[in-house]
PDB file of N, CA and C in Angstrom:
ATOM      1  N   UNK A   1       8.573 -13.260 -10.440  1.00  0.00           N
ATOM      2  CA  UNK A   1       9.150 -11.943 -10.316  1.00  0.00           C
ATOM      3  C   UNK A   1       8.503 -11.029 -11.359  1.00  0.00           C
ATOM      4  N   UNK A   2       8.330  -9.790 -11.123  1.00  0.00           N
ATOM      5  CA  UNK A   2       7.494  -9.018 -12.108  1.00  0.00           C
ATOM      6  C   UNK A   2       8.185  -7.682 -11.469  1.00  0.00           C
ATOM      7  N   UNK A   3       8.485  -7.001 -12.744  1.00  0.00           N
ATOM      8  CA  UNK A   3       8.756  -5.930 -12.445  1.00  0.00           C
ATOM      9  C   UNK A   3       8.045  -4.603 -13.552  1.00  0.00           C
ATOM     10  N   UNK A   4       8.058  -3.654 -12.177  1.00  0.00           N
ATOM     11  CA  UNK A   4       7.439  -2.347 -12.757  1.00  0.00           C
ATOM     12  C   UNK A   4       7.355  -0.770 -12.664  1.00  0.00           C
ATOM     13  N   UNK A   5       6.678  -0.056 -13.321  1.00  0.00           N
ATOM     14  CA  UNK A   5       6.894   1.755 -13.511  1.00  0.00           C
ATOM     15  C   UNK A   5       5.501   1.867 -12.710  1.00  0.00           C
ATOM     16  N   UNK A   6       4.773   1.065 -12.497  1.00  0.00           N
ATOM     17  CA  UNK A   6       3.389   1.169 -11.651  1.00  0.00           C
ATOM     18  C   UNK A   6       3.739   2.408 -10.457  1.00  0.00           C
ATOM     19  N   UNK A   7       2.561   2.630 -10.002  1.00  0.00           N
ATOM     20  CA  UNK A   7       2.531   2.874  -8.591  1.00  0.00           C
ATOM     21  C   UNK A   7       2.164   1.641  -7.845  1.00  0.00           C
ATOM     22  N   UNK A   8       2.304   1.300  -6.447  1.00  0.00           N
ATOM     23  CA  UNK A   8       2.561  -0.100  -6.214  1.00  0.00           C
ATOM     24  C   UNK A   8       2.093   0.349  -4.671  1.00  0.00           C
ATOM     25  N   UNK A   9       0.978  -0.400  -4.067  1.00  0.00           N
ATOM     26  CA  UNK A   9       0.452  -0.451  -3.020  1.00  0.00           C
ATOM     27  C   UNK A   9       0.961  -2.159  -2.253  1.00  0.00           C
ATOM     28  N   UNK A  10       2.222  -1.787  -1.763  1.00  0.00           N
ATOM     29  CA  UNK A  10       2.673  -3.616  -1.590  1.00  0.00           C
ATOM     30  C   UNK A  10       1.827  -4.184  -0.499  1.00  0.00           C
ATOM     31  N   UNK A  11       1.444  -4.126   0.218  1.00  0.00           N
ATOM     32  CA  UNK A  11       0.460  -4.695   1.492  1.00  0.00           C
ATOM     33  C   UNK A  11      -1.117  -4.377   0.833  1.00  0.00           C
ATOM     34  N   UNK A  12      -1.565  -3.570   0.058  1.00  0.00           N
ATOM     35  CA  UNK A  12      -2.984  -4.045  -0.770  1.00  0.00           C
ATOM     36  C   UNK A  12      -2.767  -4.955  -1.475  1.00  0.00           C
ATOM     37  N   UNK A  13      -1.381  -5.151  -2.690  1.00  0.00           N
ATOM     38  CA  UNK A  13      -1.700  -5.605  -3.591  1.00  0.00           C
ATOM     39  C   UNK A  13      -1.042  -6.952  -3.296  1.00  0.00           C
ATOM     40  N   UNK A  14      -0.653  -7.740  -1.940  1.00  0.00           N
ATOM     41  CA  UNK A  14      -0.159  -8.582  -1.208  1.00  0.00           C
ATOM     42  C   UNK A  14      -2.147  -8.907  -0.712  1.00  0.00           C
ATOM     43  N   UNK A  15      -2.779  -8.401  -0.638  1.00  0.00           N
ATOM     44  CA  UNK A  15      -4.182  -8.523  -0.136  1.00  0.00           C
ATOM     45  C   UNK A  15      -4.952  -8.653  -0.995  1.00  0.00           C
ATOM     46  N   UNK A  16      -4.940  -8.912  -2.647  1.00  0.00           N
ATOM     47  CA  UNK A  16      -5.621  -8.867  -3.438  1.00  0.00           C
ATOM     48  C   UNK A  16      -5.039 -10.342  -3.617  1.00  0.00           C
ATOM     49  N   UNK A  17      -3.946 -10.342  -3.735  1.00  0.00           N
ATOM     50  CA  UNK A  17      -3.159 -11.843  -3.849  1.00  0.00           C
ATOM     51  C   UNK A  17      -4.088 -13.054  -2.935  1.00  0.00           C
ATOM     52  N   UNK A  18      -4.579 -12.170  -2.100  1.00  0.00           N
ATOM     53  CA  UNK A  18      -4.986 -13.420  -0.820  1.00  0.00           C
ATOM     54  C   UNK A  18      -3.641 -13.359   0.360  1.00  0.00           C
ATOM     55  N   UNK A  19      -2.877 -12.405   0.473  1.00  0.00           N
ATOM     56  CA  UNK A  19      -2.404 -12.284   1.761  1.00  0.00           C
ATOM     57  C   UNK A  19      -1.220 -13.693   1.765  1.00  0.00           C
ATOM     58  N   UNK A  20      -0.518 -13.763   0.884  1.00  0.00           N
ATOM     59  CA  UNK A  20       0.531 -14.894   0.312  1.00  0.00           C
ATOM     60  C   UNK A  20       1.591 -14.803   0.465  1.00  0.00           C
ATOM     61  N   UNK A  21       2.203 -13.152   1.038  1.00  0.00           N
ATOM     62  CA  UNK A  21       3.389 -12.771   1.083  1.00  0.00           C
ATOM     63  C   UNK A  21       4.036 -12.676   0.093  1.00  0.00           C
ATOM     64  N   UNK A  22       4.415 -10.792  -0.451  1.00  0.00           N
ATOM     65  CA  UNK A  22       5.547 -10.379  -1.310  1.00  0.00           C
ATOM     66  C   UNK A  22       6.389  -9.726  -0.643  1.00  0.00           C
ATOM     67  N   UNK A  23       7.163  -9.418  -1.930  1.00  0.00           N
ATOM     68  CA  UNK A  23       8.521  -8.282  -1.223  1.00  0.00           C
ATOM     69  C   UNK A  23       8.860  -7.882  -2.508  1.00  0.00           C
ATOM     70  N   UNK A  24       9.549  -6.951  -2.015  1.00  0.00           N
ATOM     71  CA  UNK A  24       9.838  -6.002  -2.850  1.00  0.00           C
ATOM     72  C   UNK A  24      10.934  -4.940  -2.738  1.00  0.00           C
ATOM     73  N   UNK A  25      11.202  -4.540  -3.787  1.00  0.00           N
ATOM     74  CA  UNK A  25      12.549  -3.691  -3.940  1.00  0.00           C
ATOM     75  C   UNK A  25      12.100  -2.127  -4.921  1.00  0.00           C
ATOM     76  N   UNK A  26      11.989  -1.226  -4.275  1.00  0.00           N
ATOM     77  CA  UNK A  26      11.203   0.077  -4.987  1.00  0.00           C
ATOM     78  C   UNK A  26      12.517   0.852  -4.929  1.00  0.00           C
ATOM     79  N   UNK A  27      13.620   0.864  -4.665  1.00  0.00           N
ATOM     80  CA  UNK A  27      14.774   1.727  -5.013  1.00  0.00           C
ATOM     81  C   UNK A  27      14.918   2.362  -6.216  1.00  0.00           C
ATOM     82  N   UNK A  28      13.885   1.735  -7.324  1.00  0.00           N
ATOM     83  CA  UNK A  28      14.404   2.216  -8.742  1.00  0.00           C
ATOM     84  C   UNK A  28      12.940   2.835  -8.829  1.00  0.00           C
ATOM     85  N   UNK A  29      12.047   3.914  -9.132  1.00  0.00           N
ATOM     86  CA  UNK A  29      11.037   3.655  -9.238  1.00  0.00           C
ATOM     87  C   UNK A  29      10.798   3.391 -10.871  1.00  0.00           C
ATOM     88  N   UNK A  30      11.286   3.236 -11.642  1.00  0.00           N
ATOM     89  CA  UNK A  30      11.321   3.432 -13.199  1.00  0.00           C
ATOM     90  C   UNK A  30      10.806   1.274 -12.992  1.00  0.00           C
ATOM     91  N   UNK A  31      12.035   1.283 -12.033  1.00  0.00           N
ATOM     92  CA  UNK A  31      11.585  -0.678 -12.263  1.00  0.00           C
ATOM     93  C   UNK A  31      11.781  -1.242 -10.859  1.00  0.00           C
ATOM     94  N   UNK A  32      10.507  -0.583 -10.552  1.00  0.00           N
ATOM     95  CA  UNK A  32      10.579  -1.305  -9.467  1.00  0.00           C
ATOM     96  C   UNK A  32      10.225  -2.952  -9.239  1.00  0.00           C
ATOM     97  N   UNK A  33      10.935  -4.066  -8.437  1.00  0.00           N
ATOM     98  CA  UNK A  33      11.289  -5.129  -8.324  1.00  0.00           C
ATOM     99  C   UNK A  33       9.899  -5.854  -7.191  1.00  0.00           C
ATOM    100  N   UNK A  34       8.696  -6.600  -7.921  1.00  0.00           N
ATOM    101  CA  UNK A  34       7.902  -7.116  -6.869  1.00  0.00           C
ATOM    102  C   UNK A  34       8.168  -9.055  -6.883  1.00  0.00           C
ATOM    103  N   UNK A  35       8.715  -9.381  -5.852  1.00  0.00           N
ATOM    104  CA  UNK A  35       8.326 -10.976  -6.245  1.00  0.00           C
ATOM    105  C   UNK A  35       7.664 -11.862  -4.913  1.00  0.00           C
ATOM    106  N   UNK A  36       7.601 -13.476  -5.689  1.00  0.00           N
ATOM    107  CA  UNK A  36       6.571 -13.870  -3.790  1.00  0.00           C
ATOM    108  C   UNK A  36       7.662 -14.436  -2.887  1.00  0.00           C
ATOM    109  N   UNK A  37       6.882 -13.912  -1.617  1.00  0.00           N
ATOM    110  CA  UNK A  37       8.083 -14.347  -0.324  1.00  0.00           C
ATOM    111  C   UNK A  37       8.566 -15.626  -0.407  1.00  0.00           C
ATOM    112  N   UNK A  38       9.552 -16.172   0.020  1.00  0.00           N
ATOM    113  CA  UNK A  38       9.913 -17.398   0.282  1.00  0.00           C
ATOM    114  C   UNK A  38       8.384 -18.185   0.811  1.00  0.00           C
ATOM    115  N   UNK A  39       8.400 -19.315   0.125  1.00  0.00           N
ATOM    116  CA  UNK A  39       7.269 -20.747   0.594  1.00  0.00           C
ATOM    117  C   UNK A  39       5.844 -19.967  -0.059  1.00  0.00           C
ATOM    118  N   UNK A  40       5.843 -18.748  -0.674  1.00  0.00           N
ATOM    119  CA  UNK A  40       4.556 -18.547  -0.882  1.00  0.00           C
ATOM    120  C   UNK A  40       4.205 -18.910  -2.330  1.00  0.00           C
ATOM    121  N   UNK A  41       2.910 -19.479  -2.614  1.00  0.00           N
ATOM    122  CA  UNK A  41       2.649 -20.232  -3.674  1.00  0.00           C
ATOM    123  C   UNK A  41       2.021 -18.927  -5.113  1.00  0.00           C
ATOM    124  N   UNK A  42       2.517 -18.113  -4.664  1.00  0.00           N
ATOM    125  CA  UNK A  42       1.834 -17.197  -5.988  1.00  0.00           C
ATOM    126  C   UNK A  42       2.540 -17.496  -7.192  1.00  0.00           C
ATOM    127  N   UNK A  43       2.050 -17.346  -8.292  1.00  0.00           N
ATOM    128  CA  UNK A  43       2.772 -17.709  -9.734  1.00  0.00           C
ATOM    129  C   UNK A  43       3.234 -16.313 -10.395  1.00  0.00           C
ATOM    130  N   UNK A  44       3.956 -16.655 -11.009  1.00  0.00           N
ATOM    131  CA  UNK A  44       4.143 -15.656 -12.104  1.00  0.00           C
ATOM    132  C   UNK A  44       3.221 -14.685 -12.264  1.00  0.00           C
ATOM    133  N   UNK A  45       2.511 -15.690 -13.408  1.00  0.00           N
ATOM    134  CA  UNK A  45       1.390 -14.918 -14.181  1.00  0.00           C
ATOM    135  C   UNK A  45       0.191 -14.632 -13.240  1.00  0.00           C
ATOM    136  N   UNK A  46      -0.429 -14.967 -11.911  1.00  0.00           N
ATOM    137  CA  UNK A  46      -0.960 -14.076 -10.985  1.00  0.00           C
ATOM    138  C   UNK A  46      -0.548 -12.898 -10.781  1.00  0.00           C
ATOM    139  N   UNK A  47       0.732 -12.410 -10.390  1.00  0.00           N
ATOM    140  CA  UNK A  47       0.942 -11.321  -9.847  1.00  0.00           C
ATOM    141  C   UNK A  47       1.150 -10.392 -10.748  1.00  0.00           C
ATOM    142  N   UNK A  48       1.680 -10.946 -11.927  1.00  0.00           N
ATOM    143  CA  UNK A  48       1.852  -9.912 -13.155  1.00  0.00           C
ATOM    144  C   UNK A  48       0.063  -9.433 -13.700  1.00  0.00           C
ATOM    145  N   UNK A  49      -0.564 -10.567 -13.356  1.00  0.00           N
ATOM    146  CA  UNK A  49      -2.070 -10.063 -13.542  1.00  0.00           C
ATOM    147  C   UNK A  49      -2.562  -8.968 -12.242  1.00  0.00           C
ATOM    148  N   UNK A  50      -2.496  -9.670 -11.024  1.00  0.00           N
ATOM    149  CA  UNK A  50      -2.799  -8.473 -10.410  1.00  0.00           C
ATOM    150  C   UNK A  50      -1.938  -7.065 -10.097  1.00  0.00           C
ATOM    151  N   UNK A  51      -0.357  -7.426 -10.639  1.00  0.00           N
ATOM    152  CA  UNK A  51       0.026  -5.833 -10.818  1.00  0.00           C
ATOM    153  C   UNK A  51      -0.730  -4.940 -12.004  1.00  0.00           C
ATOM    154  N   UNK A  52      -1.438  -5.691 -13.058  1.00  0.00           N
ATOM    155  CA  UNK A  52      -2.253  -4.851 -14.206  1.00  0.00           C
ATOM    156  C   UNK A  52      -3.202  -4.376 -14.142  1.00  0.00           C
ATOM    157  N   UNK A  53      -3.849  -5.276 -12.447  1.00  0.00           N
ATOM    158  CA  UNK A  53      -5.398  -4.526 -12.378  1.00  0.00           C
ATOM    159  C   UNK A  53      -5.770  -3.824 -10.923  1.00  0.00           C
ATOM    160  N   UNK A  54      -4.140  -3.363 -10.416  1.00  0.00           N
ATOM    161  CA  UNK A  54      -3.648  -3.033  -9.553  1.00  0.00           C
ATOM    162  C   UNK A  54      -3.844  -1.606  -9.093  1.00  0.00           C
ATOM    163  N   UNK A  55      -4.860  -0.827  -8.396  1.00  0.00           N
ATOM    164  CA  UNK A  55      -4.484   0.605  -8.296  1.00  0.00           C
ATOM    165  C   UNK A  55      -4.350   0.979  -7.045  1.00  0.00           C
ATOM    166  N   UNK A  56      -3.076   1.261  -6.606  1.00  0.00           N
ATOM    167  CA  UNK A  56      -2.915   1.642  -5.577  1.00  0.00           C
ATOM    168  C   UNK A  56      -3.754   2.747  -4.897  1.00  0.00           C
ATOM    169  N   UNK A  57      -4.137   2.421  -3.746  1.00  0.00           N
ATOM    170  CA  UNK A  57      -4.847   3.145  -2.594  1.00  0.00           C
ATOM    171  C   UNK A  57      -3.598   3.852  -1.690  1.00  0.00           C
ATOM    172  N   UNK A  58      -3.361   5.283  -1.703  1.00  0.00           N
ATOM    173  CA  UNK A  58      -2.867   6.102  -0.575  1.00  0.00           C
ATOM    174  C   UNK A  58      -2.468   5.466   0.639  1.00  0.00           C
ATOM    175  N   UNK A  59      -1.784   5.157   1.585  1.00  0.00           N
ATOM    176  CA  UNK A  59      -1.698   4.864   2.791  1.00  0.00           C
ATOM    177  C   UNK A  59      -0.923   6.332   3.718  1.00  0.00           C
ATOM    178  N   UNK A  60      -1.242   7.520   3.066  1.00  0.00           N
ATOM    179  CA  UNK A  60      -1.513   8.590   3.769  1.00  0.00           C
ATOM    180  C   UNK A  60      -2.160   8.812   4.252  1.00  0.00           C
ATOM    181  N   UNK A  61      -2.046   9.659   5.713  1.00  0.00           N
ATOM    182  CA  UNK A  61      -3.388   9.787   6.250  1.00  0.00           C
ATOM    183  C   UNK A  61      -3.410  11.612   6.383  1.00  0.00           C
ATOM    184  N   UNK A  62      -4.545  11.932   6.312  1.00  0.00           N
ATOM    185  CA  UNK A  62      -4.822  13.574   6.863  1.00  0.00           C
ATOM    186  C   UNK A  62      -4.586  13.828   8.432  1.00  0.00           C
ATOM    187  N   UNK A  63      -4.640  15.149   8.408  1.00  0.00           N
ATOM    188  CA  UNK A  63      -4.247  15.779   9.960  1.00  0.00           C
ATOM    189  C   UNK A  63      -5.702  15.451  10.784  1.00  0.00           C
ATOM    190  N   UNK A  64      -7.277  14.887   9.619  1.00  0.00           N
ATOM    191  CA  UNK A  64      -8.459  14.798  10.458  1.00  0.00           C
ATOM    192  C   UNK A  64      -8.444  13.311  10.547  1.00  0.00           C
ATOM    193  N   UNK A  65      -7.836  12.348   9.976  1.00  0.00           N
ATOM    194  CA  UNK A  65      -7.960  11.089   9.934  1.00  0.00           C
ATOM    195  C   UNK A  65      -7.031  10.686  11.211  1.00  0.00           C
ATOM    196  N   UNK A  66      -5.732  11.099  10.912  1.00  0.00           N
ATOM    197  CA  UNK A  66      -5.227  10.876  12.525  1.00  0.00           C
ATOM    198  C   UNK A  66      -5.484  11.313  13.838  1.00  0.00           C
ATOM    199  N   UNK A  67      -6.744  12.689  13.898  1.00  0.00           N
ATOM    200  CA  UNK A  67      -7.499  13.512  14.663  1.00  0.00           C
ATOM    201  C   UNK A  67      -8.352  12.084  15.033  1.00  0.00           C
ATOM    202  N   UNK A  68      -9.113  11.541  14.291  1.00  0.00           N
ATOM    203  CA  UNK A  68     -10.116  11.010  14.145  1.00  0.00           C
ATOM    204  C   UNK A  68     -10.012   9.599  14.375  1.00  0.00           C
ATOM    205  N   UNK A  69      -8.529   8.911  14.574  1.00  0.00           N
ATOM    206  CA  UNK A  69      -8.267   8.096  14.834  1.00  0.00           C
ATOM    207  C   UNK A  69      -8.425   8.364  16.637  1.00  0.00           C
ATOM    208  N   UNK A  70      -8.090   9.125  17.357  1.00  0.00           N
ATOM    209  CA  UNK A  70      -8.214   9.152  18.699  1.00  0.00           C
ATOM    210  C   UNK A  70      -9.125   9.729  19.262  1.00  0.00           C
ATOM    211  N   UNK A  71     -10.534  10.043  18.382  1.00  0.00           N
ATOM    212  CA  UNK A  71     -11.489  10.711  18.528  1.00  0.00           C
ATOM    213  C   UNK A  71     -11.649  11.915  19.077  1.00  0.00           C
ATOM    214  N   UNK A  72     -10.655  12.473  17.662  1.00  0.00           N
ATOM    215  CA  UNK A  72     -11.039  13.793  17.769  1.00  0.00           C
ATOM    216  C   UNK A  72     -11.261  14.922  16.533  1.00  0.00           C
ATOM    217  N   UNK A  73     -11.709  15.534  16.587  1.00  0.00           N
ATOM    218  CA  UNK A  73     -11.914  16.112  15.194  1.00  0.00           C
ATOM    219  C   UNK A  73     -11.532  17.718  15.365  1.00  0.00           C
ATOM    220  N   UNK A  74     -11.243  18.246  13.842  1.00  0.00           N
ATOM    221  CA  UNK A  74     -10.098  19.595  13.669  1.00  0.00           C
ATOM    222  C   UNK A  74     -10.865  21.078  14.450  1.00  0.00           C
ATOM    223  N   UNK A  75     -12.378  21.009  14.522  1.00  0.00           N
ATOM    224  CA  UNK A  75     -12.684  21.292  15.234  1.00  0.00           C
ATOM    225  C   UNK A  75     -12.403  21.527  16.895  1.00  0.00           C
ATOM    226  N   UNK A  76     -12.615  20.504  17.463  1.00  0.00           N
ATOM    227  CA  UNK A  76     -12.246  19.733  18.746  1.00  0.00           C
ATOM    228  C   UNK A  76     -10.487  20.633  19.047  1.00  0.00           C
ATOM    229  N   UNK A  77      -9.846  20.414  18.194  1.00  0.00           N
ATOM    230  CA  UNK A  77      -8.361  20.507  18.616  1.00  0.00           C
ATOM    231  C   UNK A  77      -8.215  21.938  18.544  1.00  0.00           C
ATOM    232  N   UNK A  78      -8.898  22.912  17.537  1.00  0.00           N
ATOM    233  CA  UNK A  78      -8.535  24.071  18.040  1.00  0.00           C
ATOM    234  C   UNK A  78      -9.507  25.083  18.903  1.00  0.00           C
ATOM    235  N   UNK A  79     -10.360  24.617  19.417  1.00  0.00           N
ATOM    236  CA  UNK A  79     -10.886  24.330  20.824  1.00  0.00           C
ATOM    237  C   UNK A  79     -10.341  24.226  21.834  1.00  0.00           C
ATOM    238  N   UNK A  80      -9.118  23.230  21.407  1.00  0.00           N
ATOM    239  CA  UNK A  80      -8.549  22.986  22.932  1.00  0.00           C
ATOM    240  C   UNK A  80      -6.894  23.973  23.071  1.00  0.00           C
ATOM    241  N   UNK A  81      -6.953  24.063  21.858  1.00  0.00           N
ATOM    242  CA  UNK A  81      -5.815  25.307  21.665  1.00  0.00           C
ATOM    243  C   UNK A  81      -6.120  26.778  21.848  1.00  0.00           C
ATOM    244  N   UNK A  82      -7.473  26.467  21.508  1.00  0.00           N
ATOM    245  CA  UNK A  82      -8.040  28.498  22.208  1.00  0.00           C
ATOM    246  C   UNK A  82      -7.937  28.960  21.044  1.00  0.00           C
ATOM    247  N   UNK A  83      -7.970  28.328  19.625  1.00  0.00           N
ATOM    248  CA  UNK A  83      -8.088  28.741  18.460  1.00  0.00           C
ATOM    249  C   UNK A  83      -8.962  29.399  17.731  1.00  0.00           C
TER     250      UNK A  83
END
């Protein structure tokens, strides 16, 4: 169990682990609560290491990334709006 004031990317930093399964409790953000799922073999001192070398990546996306997910771009759309 490791807890922290981090910013906390839980599905990257579940992927840096090697994909081992965490969970987590972010209700507090001052302390927020990360530990490993049931049956998963992560230790302690792993996760407290990779929460230290941990930088969360955005899982926001832009109005061109979700454009761009269905191939289309900001261009393209107000084009089709007569913009």
């Amino acid at each position: 169990m490791a807890i922290t004031s981090k910013e906390i990317n839980l599905s990257q930093l579940d992927s840096e682990l090697g994909n081992k399964g965490l969970v987590a409790d972010f209700n507090d953000n001052a302390k927020k609560l990360i530990l490993p799922s049931e049956g998963s073999d992560v230790t302690e001192a792993q996760l407290e290491s990779a929460i230290a070398a941990h930088i969360a990546q955005s899982t926001e996306q832009t109005i061109a990334d979700k454009l761009a997910s269905v191939g289309l771009s900001v261009p393209d759309l107000k084009e089709a709006l007569g913009l």
